[in-house]
C-alpha atoms as a PDB file:
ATOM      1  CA  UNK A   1      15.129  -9.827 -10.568  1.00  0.00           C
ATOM      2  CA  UNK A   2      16.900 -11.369 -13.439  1.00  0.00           C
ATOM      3  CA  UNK A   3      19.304  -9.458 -15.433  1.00  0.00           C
ATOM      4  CA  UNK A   4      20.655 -10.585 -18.692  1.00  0.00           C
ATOM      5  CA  UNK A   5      24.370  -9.561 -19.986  1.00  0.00           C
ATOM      6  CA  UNK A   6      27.679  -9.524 -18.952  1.00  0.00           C
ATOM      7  CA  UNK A   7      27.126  -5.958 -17.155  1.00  0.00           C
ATOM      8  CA  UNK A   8      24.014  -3.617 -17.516  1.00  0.00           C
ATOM      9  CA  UNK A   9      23.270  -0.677 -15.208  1.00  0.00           C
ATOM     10  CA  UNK A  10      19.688   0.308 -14.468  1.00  0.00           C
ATOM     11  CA  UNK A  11      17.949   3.127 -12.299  1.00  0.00           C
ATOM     12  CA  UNK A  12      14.763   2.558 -10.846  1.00  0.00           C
ATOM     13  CA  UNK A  13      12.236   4.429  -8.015  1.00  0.00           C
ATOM     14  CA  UNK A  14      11.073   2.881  -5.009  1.00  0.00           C
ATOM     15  CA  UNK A  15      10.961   2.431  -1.492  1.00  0.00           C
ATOM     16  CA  UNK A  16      12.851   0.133   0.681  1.00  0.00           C
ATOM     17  CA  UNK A  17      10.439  -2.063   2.361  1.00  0.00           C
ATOM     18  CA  UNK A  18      12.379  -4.956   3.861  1.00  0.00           C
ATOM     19  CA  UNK A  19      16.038  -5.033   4.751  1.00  0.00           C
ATOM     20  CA  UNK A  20      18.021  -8.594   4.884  1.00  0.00           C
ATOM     21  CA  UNK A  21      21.738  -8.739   6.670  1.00  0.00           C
ATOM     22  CA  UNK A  22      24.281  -9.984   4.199  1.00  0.00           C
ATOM     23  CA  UNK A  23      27.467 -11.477   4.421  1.00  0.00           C
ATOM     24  CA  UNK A  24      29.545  -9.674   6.902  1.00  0.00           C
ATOM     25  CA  UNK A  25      28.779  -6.300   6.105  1.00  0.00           C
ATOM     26  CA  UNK A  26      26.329  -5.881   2.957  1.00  0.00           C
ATOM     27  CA  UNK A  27      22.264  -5.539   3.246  1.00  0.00           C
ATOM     28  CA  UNK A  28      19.729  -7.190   0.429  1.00  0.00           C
ATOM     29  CA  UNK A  29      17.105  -3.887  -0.034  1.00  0.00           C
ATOM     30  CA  UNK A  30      14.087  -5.009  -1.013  1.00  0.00           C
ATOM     31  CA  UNK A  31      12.369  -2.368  -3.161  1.00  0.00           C
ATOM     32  CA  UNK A  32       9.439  -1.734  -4.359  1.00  0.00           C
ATOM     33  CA  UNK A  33       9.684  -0.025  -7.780  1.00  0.00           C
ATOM     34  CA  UNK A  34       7.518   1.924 -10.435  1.00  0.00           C
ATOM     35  CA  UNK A  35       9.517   0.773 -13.333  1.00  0.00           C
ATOM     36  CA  UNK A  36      10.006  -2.853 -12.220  1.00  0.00           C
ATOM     37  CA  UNK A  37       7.569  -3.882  -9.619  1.00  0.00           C
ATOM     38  CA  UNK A  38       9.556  -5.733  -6.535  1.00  0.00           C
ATOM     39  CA  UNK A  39      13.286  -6.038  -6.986  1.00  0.00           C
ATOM     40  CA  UNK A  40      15.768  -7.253  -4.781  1.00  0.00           C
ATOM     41  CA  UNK A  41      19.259  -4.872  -4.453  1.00  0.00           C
ATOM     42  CA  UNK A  42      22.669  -5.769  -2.603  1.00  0.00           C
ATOM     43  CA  UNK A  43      24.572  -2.997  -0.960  1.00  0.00           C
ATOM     44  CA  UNK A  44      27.419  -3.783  -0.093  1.00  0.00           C
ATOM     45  CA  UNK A  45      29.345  -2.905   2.680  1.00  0.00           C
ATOM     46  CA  UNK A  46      27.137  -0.620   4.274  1.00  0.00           C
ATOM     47  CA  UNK A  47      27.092  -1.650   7.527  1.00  0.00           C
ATOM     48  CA  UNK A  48      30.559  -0.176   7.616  1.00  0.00           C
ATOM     49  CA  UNK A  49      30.940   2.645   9.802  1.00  0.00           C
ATOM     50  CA  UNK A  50      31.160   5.644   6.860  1.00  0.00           C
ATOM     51  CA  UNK A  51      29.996   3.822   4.135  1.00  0.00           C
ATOM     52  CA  UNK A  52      29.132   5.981   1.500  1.00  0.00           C
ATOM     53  CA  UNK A  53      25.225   4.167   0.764  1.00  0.00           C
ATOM     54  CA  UNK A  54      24.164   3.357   4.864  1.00  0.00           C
ATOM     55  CA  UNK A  55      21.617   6.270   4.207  1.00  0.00           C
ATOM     56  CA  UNK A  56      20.044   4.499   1.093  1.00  0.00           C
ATOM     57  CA  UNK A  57      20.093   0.926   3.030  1.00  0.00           C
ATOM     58  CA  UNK A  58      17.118   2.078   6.135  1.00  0.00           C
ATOM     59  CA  UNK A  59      13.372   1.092   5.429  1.00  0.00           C
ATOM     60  CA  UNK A  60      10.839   3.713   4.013  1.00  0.00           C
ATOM     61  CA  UNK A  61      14.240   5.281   2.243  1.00  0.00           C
ATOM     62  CA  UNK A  62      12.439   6.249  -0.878  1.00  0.00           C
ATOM     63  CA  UNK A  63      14.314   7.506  -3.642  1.00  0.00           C
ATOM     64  CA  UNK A  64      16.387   6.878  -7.152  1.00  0.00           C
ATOM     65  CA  UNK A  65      18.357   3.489  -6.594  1.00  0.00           C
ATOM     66  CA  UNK A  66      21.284   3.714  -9.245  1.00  0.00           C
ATOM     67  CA  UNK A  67      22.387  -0.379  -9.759  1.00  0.00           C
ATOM     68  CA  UNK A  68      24.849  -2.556 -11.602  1.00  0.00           C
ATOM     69  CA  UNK A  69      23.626  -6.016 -12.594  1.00  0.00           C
ATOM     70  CA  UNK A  70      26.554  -8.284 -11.854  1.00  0.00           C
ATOM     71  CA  UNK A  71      25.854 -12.072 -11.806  1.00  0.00           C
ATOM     72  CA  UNK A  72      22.195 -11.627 -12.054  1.00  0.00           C
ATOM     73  CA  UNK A  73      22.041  -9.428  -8.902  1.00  0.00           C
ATOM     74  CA  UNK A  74      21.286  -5.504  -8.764  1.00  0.00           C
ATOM     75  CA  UNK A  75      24.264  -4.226  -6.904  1.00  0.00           C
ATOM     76  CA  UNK A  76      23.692  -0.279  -5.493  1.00  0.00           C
ATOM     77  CA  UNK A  77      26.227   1.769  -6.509  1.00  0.00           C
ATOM     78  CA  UNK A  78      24.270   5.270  -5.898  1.00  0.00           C
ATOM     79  CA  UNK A  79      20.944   6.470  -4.314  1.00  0.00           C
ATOM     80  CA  UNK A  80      19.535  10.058  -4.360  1.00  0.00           C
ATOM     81  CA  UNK A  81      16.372  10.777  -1.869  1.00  0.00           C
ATOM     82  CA  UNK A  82      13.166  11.921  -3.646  1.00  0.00           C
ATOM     83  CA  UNK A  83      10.912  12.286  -0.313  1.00  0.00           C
ATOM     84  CA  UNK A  84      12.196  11.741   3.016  1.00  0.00           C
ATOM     85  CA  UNK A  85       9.511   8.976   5.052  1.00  0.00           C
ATOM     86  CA  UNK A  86      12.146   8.864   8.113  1.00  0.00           C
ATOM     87  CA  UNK A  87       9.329  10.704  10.054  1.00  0.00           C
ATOM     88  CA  UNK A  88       7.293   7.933  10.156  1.00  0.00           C
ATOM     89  CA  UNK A  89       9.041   6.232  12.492  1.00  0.00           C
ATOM     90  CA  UNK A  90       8.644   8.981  15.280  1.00  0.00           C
ATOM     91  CA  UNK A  91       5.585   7.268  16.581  1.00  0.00           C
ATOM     92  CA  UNK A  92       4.715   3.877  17.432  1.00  0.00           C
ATOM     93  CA  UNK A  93       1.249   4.326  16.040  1.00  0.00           C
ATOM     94  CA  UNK A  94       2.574   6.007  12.594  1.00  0.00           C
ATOM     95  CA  UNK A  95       5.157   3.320  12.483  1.00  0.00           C
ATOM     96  CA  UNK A  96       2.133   0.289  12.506  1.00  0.00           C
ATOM     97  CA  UNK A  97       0.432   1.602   9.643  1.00  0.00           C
ATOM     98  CA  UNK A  98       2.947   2.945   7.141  1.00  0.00           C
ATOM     99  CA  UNK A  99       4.438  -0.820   7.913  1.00  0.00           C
ATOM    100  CA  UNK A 100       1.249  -1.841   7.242  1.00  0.00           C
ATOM    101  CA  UNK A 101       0.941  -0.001   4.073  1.00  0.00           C
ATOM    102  CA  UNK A 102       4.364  -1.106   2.605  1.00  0.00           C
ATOM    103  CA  UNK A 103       3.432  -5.053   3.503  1.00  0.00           C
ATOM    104  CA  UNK A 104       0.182  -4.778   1.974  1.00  0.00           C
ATOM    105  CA  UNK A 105       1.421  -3.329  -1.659  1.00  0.00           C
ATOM    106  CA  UNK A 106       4.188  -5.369  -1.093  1.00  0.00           C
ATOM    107  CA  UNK A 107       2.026  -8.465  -1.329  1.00  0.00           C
ATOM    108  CA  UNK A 108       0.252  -7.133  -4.199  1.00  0.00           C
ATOM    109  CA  UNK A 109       3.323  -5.579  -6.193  1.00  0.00           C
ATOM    110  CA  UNK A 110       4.944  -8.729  -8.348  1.00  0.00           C
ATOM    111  CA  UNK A 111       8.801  -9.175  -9.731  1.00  0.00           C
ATOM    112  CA  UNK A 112       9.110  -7.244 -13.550  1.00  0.00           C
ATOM    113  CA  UNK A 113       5.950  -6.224 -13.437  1.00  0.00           C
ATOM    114  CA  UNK A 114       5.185  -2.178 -13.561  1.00  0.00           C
ATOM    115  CA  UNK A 115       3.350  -0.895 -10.691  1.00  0.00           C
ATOM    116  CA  UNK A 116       2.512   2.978 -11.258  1.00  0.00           C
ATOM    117  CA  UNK A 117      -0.894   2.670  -9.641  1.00  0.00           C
ATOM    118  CA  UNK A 118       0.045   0.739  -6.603  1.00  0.00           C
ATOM    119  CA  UNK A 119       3.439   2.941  -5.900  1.00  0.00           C
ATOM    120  CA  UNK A 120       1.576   6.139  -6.151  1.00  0.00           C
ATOM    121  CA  UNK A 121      -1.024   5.083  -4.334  1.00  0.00           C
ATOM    122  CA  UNK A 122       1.367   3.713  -1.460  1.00  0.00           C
ATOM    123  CA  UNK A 123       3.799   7.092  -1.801  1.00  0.00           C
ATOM    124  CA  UNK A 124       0.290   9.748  -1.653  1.00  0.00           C
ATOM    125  CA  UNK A 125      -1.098   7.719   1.375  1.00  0.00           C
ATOM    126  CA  UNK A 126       2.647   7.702   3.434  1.00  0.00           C
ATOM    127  CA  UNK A 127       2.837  11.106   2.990  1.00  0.00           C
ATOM    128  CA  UNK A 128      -0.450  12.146   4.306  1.00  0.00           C
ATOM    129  CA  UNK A 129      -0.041   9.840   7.405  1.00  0.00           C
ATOM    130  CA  UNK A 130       3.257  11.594   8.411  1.00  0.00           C
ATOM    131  CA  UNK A 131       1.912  14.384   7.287  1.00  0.00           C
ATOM    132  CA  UNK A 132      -1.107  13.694   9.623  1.00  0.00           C
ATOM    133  CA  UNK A 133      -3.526  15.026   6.987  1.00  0.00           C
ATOM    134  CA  UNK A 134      -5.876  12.348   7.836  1.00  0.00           C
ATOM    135  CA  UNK A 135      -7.027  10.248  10.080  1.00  0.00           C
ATOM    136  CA  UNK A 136      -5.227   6.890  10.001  1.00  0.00           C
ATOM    137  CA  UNK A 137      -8.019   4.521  10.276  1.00  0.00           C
ATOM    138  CA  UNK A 138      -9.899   6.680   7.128  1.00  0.00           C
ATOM    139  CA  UNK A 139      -6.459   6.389   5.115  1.00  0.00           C
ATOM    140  CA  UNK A 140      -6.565   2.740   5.841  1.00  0.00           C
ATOM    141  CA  UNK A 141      -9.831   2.770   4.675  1.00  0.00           C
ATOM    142  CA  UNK A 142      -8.694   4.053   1.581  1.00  0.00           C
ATOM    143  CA  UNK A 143      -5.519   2.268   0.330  1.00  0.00           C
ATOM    144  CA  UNK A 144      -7.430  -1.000   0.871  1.00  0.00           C
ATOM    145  CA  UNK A 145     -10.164  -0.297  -1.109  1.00  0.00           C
ATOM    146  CA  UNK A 146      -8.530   1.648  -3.417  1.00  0.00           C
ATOM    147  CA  UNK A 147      -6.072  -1.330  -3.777  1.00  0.00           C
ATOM    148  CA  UNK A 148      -9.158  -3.870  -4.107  1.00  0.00           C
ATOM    149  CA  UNK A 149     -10.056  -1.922  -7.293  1.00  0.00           C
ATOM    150  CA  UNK A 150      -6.680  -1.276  -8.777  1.00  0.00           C
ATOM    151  CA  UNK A 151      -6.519  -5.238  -8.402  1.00  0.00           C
ATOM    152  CA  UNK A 152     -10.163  -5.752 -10.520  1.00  0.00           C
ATOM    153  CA  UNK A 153     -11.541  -6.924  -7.439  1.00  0.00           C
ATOM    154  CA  UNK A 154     -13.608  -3.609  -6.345  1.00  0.00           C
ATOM    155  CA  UNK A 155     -16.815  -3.970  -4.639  1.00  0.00           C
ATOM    156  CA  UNK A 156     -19.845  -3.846  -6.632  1.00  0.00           C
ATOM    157  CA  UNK A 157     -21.693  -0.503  -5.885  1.00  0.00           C
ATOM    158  CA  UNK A 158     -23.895   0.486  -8.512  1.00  0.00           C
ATOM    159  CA  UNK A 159     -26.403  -2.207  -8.371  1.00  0.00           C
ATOM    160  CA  UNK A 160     -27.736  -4.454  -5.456  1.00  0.00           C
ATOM    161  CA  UNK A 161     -25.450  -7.821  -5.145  1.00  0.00           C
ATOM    162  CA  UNK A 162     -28.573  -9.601  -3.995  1.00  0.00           C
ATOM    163  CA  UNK A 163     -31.363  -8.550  -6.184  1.00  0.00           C
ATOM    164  CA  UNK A 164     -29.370  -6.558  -9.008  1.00  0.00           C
ATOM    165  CA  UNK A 165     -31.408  -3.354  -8.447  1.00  0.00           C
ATOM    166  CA  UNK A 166     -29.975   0.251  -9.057  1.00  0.00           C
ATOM    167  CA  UNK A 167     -28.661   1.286  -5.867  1.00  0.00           C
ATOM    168  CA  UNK A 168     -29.343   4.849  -4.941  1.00  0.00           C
ATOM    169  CA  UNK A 169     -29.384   7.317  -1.658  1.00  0.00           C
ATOM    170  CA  UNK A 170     -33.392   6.294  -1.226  1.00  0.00           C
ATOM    171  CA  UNK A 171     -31.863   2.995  -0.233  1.00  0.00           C
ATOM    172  CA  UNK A 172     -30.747   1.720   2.921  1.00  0.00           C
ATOM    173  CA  UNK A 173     -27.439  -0.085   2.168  1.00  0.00           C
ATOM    174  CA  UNK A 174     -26.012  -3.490   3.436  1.00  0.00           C
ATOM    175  CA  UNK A 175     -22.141  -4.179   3.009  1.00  0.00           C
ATOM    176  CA  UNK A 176     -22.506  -8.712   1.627  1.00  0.00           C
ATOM    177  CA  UNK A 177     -18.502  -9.691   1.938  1.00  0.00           C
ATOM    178  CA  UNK A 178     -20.134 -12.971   0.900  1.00  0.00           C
ATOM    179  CA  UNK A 179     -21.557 -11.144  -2.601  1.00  0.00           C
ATOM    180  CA  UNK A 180     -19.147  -8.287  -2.720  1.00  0.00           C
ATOM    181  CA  UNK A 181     -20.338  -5.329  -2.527  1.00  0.00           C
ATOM    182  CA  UNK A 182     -23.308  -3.337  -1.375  1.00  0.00           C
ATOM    183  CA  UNK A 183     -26.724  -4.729  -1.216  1.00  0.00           C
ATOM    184  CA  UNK A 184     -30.335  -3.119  -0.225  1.00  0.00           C
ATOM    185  CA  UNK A 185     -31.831  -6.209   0.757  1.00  0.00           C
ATOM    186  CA  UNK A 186     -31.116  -6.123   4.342  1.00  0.00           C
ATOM    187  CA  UNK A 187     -28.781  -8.656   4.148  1.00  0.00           C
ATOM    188  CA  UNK A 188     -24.905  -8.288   5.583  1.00  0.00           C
ATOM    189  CA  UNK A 189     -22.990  -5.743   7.576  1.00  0.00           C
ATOM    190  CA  UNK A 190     -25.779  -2.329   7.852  1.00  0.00           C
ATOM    191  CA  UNK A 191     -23.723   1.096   6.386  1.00  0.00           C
ATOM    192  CA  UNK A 192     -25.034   4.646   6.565  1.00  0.00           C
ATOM    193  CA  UNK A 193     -25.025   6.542   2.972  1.00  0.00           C
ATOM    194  CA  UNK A 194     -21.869   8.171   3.904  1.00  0.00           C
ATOM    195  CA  UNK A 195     -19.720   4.814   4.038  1.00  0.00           C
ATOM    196  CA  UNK A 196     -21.601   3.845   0.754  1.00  0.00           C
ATOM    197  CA  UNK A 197     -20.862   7.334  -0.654  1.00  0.00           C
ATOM    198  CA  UNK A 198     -17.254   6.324   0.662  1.00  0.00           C
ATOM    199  CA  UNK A 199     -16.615   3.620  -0.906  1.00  0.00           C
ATOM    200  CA  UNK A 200     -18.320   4.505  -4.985  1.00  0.00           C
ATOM    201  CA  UNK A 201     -15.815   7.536  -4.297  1.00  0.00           C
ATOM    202  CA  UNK A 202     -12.507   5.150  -3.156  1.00  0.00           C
ATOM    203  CA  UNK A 203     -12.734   3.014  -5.907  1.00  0.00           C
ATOM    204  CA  UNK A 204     -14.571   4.517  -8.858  1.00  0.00           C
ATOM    205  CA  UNK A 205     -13.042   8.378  -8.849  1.00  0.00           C
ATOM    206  CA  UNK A 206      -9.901   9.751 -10.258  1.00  0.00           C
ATOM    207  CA  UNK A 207      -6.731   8.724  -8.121  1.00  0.00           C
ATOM    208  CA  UNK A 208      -6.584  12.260  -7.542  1.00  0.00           C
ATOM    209  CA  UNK A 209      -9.902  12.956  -5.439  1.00  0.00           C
ATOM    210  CA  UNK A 210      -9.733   9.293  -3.531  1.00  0.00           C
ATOM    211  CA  UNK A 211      -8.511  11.455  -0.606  1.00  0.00           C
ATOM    212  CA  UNK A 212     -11.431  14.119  -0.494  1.00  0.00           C
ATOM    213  CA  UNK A 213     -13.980  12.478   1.434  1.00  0.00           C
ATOM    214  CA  UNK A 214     -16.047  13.643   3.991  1.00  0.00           C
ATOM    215  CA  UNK A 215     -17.117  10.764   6.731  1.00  0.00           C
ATOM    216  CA  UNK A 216     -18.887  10.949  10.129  1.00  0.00           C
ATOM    217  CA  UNK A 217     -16.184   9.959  12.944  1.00  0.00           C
ATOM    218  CA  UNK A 218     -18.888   7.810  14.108  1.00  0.00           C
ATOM    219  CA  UNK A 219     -18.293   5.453  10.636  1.00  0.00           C
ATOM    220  CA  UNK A 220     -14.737   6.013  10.758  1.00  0.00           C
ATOM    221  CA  UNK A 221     -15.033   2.217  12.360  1.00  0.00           C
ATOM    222  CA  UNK A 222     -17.683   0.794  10.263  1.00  0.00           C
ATOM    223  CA  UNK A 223     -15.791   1.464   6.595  1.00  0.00           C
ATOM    224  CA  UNK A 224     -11.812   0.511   8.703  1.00  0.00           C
ATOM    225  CA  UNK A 225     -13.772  -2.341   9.482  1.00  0.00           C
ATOM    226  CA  UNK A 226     -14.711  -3.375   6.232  1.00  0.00           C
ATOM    227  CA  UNK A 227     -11.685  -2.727   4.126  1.00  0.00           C
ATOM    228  CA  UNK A 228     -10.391  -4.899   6.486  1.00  0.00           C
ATOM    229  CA  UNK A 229     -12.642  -7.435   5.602  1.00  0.00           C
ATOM    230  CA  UNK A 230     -12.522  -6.932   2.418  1.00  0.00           C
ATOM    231  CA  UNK A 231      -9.180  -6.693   1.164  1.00  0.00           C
ATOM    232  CA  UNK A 232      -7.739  -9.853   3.230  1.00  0.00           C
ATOM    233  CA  UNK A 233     -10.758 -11.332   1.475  1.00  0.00           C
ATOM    234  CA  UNK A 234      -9.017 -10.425  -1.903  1.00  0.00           C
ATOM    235  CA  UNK A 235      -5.876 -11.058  -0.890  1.00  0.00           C
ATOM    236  CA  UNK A 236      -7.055 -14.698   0.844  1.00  0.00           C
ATOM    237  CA  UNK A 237      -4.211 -13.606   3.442  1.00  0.00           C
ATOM    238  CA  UNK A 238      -4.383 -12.475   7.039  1.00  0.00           C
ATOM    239  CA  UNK A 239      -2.160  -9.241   7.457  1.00  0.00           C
ATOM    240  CA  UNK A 240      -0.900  -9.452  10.989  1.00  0.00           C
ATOM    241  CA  UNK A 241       0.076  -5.988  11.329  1.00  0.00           C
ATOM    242  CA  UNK A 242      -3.857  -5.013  11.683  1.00  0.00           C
ATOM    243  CA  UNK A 243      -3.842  -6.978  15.325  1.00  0.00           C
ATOM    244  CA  UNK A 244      -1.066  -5.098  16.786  1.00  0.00           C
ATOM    245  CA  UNK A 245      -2.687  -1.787  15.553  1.00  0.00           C
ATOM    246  CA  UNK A 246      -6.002  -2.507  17.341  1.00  0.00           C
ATOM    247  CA  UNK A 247      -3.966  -3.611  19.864  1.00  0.00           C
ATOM    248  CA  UNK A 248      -2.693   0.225  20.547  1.00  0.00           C
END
């Protein structure tokens, strides 16, 4: 983050998602912001025992980040919680997907650059995991493809990707990562109409009914599976936290 000036002060709203030792007793926060996408914030001397900010400098702190710009660096010089994540960490499973969660908006969430869509998105889905609202693999599901779609990238599925017909529930549906989206011509990864209906819903509907869904446990696998898929296919990256989950 560049800041201009001899001294400006700024507040933003985020989420620590990667801490960095510093010096001898400081921390670099990275944050991921609403106002200004991915910033980078040095707190200093908060690996002192009693410093006033160590509660501000743990990952998934989410909150109001009060900063000083000195020498084109964001220094913290006050934090006030807005929703305490802490409880994520309880559980080893919990703890692999909300890190999984904050690396994959974190790869998608750029320097200066707004991110409203992708921070609420990432704050609504944190909550409901440590809420445990939802299943985990279904919430994966969702921020994924959900993600895909704030990106541009959703998959297609109004219309066949092979043959460009109107899709509709007297189809049977294919999932083409090669074309993608959803195809009726027998041709990719078979779906029932309930990971179709899934997926329209995920990506087309308001932000506020993404999390409304009702799915078979028996294609809780199928549409996991595919986000999967589909977003490292977007993203042209491998997230490695996704091995040591199915791993558990």
């Amino acid at each position: 983050m560049i800041c201009f000036g001899i001294m400006e002060y700024i507040k933003v709203k985020g989420i620590v998602c990667k801490i960095t030792e510093y010096k001898e007793s400081d921390k670099i926060l990275t944050v991921l912001t609403y106002e200004k996408g991915k910033i980078q914030i040095v707190a200093k001397g908060v690996r002192k025992k009693g410093a006033a900010l160590t509660h501000a400098s743990r990952l998934f702190y989410c909150g109001q980040f009060e900063c000083v710009c000195q020498n084109n660096m964001p220094i913290l010089t006050g934090a006030t919680m807005i929703q305490d994540f802490f409880g994520l960490t309880n559980r080893i499973e919990t703890l692999y997907y909300a890190s999984h969660f904050i690396d994959l908006c974190s790869y998608f969430i750029q320097e200066e650059q707004p991110s409203q869509d992708i921070m609420s998105l990432l704050l609504n889905s944190l909550y409901l995991l440590m809420r445990n609202e939802s299943d985990p693999m279904l919430l994966t599901a969702i921020i994924q493809f959900r993600l895909s779609a704030i990106e541009g990238a959703a998959p297609i599925t109004d219309f066949c990707v092979e043959c460009n017909k109107p899709l509709d529930d007297g189809c049977s549906f294919c999932f083409s990562l090669e074309n993608d989206g959803v195809t009726c011509c027998n041709r990719g990864i078979s779906i029932s109409h309930s990971v179709f209906r899934a997926i329209n819903q995920i990506c087309n509907a308001d932000s506020s009914k993404i999390y409304f869904l009702s799915i078979p446990k028996t294609d809780l696998t199928v549409i996991y599976d595919l986000s999967c898929k589909y977003i490292e296919k977007i993203a042209g990256k491998h997230f490695e936290i996704l091995d040591r989950i199915q791993e558990l």
